[in-house]
Protein backbone atom coordinates (compact mmCIF):
# COMPACT_ATOMS: atom_id res chain seq x y z
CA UNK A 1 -55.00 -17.90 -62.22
CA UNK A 2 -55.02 -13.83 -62.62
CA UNK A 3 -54.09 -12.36 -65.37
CA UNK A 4 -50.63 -10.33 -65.42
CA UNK A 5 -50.84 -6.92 -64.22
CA UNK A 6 -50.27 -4.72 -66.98
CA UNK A 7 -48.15 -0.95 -66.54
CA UNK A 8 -48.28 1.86 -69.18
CA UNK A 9 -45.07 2.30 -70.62
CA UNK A 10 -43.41 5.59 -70.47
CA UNK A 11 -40.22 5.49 -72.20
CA UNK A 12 -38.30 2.60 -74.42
CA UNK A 13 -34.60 1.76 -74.10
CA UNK A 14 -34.29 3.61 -77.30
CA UNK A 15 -35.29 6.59 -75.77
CA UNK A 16 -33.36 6.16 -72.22
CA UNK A 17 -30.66 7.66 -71.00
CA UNK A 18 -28.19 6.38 -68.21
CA UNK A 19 -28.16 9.75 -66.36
CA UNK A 20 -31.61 9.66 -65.81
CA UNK A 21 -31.69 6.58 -63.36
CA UNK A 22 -30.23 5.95 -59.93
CA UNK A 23 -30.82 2.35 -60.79
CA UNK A 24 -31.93 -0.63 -62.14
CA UNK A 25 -33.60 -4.17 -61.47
CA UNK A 26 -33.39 -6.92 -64.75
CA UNK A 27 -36.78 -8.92 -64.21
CA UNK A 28 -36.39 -13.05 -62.95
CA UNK A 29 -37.97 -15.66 -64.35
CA UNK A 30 -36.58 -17.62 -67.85
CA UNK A 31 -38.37 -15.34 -70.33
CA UNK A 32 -38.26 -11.92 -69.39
CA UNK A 33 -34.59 -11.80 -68.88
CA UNK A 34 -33.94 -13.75 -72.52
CA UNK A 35 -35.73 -11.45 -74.59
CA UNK A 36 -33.69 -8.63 -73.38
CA UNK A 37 -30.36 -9.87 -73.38
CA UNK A 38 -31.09 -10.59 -77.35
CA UNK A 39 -32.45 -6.85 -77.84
CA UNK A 40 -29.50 -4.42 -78.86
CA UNK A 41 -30.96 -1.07 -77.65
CA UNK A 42 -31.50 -2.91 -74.05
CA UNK A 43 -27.88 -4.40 -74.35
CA UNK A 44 -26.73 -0.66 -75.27
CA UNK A 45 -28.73 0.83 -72.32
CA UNK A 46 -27.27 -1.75 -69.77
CA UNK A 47 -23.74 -0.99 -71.27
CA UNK A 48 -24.13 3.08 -70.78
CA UNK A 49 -25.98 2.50 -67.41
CA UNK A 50 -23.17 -0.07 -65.54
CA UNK A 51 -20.34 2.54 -66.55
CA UNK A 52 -22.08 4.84 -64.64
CA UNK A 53 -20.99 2.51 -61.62
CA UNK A 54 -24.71 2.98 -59.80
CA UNK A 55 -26.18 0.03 -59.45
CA UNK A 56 -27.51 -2.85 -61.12
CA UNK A 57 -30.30 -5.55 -59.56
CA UNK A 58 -30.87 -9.00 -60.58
CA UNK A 59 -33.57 -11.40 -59.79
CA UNK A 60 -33.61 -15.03 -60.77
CA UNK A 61 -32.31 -15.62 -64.18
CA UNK A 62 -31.92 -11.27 -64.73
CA UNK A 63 -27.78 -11.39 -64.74
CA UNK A 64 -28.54 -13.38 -68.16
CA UNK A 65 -28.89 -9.90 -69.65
C-alpha cells in the first residue's frame, strides 16, 4: 500500500477568512470528516463560509461536519 500523499499547509482555519474562498469540499471517509466537526475554529470557519451562500461540497461522510 502507498503511503498518503502529503501537501504543505498554507493557512489554518484560525487564520481563514470566508471572503477569501469561492468554495469548499469537507473530505469523505469516517475520520477526516469527525475530527473536524469536533474542532471549533473549523466549525466557526464553516459557519462564516455557508452565510456567504457560495458553496459547500461533501464527499462520503463530509456533511458530518
Amino acid at each position: 500500500m502507498n503511503a498518503p500523499e502529503r501537501f504543505p499547509v498554507d493557512r489554518t482555519t484560525v487564520d481563514a477568512k470566508a471572503e477569501d474562498f469561492d468554495g469548499v469540499v469537507l473530505p469523505g471517509g469516517v475520520a477526516n470528516p469527525d475530527q473536524p466537526r469536533t474542532d471549533g475554529p473549523v466549525v466557526e470557519f464553516l459557519q462564516s463560509f455557508a452565510a456567504t451562500g457560495r458553496p459547500i461540497a461533501a464527499i462520503c461522510h463530509g456533511p458530518w461536519t
